[in-house]
C-alpha atoms as a PDB file:
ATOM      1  CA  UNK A   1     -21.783 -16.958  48.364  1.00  0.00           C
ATOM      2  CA  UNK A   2     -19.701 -15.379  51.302  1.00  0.00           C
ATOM      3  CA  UNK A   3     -21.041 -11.771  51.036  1.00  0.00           C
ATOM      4  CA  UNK A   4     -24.456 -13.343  51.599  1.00  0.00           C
ATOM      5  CA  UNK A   5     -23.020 -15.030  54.341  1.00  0.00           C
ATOM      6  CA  UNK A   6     -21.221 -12.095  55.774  1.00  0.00           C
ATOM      7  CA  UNK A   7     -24.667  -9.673  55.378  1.00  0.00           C
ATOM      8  CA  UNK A   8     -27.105 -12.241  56.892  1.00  0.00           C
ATOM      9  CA  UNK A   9     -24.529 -12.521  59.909  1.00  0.00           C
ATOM     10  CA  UNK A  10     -24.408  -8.871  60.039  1.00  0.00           C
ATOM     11  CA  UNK A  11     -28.455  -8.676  59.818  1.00  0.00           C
ATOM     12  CA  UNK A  12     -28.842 -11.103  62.477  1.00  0.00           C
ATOM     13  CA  UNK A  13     -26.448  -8.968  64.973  1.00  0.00           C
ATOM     14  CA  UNK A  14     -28.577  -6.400  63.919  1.00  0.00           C
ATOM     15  CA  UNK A  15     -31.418  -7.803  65.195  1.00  0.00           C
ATOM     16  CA  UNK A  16     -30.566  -9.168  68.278  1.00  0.00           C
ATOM     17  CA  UNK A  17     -29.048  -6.017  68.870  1.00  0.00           C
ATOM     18  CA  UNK A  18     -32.709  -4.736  68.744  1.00  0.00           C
ATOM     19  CA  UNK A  19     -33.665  -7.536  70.183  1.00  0.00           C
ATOM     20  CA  UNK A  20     -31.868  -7.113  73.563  1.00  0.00           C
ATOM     21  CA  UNK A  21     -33.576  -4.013  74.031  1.00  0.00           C
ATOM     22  CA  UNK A  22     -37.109  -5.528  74.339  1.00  0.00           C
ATOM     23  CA  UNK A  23     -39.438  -6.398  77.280  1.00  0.00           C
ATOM     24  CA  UNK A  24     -40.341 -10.220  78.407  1.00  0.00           C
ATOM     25  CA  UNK A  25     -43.123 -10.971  80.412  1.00  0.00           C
ATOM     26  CA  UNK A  26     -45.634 -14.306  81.408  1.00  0.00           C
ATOM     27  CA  UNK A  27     -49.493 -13.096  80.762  1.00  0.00           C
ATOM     28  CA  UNK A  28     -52.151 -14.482  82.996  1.00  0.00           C
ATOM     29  CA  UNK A  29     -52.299 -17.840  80.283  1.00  0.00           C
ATOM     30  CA  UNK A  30     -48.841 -18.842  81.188  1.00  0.00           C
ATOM     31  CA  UNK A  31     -47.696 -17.387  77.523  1.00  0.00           C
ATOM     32  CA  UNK A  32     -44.290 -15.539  77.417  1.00  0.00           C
ATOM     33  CA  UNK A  33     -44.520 -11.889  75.713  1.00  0.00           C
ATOM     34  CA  UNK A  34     -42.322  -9.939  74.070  1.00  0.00           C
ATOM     35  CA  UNK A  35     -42.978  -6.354  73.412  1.00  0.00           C
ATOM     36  CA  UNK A  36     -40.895  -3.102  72.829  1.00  0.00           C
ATOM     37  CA  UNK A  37     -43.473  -1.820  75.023  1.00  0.00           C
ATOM     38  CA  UNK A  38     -43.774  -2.198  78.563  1.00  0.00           C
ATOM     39  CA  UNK A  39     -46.091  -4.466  79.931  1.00  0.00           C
ATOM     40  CA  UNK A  40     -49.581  -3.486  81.098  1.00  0.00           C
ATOM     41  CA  UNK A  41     -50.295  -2.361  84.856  1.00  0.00           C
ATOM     42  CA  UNK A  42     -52.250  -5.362  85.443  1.00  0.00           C
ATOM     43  CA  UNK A  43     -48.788  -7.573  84.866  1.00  0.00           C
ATOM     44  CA  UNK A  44     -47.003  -8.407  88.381  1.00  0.00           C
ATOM     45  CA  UNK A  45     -43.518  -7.483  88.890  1.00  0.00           C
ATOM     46  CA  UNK A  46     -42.828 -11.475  89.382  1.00  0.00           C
ATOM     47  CA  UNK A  47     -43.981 -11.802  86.016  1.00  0.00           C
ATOM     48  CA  UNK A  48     -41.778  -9.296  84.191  1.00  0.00           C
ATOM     49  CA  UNK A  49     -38.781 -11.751  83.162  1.00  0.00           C
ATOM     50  CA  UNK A  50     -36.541  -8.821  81.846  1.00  0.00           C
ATOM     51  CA  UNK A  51     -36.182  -5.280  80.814  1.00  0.00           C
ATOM     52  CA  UNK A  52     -34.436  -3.241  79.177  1.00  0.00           C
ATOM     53  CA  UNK A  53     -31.288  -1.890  80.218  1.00  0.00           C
ATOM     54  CA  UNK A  54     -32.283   1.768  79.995  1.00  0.00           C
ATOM     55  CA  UNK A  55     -35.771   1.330  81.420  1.00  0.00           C
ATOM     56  CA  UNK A  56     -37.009   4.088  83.663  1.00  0.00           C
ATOM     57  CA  UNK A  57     -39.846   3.520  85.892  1.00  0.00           C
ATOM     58  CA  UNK A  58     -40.894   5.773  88.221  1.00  0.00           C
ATOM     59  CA  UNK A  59     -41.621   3.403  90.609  1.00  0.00           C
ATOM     60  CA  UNK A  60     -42.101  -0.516  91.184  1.00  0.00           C
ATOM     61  CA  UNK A  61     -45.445  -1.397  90.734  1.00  0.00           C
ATOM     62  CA  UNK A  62     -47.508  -3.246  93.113  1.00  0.00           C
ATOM     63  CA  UNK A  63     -48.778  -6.843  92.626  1.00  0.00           C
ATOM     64  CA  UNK A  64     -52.050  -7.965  91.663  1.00  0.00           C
ATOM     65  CA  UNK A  65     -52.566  -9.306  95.293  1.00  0.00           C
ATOM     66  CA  UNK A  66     -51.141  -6.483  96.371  1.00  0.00           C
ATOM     67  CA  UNK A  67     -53.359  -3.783  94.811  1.00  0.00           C
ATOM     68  CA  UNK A  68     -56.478  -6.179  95.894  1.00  0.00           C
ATOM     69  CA  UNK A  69     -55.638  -5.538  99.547  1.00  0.00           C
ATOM     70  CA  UNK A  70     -54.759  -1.821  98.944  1.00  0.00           C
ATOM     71  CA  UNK A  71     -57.814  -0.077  99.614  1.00  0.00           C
ATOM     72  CA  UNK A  72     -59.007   2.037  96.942  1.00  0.00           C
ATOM     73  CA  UNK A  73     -58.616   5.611  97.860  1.00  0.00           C
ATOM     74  CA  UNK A  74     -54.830   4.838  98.782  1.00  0.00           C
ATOM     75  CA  UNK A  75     -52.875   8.380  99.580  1.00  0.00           C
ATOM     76  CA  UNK A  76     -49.769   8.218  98.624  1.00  0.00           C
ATOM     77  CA  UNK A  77     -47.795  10.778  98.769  1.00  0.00           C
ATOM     78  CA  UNK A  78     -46.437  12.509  95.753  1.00  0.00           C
ATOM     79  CA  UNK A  79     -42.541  12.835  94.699  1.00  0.00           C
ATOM     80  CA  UNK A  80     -41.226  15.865  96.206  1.00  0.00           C
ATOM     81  CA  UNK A  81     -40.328  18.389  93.070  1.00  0.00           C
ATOM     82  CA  UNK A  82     -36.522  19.108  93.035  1.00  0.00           C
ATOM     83  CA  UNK A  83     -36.392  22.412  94.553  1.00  0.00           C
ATOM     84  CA  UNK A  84     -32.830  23.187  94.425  1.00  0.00           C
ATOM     85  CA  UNK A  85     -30.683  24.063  91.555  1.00  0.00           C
ATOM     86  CA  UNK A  86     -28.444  21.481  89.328  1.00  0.00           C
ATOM     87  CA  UNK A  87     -24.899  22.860  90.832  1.00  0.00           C
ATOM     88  CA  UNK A  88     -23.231  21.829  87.796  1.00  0.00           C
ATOM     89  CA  UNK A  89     -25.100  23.496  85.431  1.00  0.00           C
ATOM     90  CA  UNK A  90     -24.644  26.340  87.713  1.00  0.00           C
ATOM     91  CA  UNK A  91     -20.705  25.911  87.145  1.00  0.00           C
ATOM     92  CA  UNK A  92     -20.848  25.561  83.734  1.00  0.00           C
ATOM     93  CA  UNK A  93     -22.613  28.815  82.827  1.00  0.00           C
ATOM     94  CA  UNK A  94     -20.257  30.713  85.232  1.00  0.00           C
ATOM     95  CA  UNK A  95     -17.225  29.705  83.326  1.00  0.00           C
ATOM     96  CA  UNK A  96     -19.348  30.546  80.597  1.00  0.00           C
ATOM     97  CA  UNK A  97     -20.084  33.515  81.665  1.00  0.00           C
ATOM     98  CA  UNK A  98     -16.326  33.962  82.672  1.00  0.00           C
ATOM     99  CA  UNK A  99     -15.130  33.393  79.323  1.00  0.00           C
ATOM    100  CA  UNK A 100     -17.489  35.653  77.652  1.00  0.00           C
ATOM    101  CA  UNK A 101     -16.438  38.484  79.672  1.00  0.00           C
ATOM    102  CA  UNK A 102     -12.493  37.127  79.048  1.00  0.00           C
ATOM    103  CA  UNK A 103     -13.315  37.397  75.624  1.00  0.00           C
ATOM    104  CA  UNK A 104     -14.913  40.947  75.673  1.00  0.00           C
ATOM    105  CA  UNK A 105     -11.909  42.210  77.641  1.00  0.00           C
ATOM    106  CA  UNK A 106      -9.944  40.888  74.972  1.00  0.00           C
ATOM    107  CA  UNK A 107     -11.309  42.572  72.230  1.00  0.00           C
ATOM    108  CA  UNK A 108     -11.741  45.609  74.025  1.00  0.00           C
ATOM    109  CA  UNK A 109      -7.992  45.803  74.084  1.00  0.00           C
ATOM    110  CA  UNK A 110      -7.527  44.979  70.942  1.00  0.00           C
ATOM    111  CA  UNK A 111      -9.523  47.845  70.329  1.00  0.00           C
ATOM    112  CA  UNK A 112      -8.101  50.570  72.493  1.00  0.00           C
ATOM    113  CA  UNK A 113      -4.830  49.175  70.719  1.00  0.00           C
ATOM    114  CA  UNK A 114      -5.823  49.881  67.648  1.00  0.00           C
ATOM    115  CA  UNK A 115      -7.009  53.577  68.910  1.00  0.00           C
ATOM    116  CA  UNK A 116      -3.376  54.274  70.129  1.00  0.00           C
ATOM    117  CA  UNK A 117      -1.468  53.092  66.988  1.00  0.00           C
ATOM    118  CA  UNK A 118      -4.035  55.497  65.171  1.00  0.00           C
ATOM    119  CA  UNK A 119      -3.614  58.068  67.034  1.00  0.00           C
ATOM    120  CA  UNK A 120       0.084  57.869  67.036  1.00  0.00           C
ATOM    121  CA  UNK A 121       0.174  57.593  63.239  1.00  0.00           C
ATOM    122  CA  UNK A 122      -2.370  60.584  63.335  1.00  0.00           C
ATOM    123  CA  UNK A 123       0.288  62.451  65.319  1.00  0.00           C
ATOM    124  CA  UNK A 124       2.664  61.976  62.965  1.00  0.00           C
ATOM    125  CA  UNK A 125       0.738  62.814  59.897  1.00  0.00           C
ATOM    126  CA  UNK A 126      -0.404  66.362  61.599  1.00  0.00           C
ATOM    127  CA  UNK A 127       3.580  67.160  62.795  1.00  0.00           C
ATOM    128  CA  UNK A 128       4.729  66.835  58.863  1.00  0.00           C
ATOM    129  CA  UNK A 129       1.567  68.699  57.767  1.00  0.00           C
ATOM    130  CA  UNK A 130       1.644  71.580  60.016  1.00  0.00           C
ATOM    131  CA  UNK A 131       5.559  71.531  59.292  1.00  0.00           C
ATOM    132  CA  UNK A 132       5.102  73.286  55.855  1.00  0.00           C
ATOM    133  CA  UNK A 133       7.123  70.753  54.355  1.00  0.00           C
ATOM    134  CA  UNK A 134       5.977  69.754  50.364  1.00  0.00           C
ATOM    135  CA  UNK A 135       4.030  66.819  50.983  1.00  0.00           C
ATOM    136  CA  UNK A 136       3.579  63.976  48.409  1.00  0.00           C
ATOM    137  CA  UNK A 137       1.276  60.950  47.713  1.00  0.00           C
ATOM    138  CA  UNK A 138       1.279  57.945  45.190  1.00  0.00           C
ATOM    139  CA  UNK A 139      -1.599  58.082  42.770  1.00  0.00           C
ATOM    140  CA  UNK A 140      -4.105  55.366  41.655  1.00  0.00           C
ATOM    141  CA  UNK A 141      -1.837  54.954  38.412  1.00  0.00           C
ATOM    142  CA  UNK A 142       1.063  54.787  41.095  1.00  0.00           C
ATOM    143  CA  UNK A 143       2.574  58.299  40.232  1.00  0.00           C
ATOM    144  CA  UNK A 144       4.068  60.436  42.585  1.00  0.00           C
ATOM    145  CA  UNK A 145       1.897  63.598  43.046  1.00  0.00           C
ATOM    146  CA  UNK A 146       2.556  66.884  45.513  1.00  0.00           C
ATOM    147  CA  UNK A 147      -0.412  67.943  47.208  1.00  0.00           C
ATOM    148  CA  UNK A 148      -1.774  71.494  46.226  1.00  0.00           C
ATOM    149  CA  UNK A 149      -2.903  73.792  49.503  1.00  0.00           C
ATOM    150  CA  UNK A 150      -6.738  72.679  49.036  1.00  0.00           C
ATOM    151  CA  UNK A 151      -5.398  69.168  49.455  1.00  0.00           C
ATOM    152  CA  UNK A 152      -3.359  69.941  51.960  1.00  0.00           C
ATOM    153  CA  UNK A 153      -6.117  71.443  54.096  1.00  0.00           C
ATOM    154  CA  UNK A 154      -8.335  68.615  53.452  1.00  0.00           C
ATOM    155  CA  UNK A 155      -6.056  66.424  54.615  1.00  0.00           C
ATOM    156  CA  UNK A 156      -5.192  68.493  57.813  1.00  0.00           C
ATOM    157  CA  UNK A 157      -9.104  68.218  58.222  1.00  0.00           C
ATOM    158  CA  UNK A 158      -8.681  64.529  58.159  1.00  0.00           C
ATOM    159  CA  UNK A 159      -6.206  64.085  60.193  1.00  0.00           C
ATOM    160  CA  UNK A 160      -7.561  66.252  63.358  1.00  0.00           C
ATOM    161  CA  UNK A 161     -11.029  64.363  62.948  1.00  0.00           C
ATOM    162  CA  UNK A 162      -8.862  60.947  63.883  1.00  0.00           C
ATOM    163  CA  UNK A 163      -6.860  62.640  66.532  1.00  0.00           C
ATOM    164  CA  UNK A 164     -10.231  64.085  68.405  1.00  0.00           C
ATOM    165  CA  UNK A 165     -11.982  60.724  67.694  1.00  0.00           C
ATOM    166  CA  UNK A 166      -9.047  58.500  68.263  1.00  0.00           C
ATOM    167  CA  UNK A 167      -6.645  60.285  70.851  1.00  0.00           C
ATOM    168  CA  UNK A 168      -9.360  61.405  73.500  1.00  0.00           C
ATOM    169  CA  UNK A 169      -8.600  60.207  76.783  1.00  0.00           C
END
């Protein structure tokens, strides 16, 4: 008996939740209206009893009486279009821009970093090559092999492809 209780309170704040967010208004008979819609043109302002919060109108409109008196070819003049720029959207996509180019700087070093430790380990690789020096590598099986002089030279090969790719200034 309480959870129906406790849901039909919760389904009434519900609705007048939804509620709230309706228009009120007194038609021409004297009846009050309520409508998630706005009311027609032909409804005065007096008449409109409430809103809701979040309502935009571009502009009040007139009164019956009002727009009896207005003659009918009435020139009014038109909203002026916003002609400048929204400055904080300007702001935002220079410290977007900022931060992209931050970022790009970043990696750029990161980069060139990389480059020199290559190059360095390059260097290294070529001094104990050219140095005659029996040179030896671990295997796929993990064994410790010497390399013969076509491996050697292959490896030479390898080695001053990273230093002119790596090391170039």
């Amino acid at each position: 008996m309480n959870l129906v209780r406790i849901f039909t309170a919760c389904l009434l704040l519900v609705a007048a939740g939804t509620a709230y967010a309706q228009y009120q208004w007194v038609d021409k008979d004297g009846r009050k209206i309520y409508s998630d819609r706005p009311p027609p043109a032909d409804v005065p302002q007096k008449s409109i009893l409430r809103e809701p919060r979040s309502s935009t109108r571009a502009a009040p409109r007139p009164s019956v009486e009002a727009a009896a008196s207005a003659p009918a070819a009435s020139t009014a003049p038109a909203p002026a279009a916003p002609t400048g720029t929204d400055k904080a959207l300007e702001e935002k996509k220079k410290q977007a821009d900022a931060a992209e180019a931050a970022k790009k700087k970043e990696e750029e070093q990161k980069l060139a970093a990389q480059r020199a430790e290559n190059c360095r380990r390059a260097l290294l690789s070529k001094a104990s090559l050219d140095s005659g020096v029996r040179v030896t590598r671990t295997s796929e099986k993990g064994e410790r092999e010497f390399l013969d002089d076509a491996a050697r030279a292959a490896e030479q090969q390898r080695v001053q492809s990273v230093i002119q790719s790596d090391c170039a200034k």
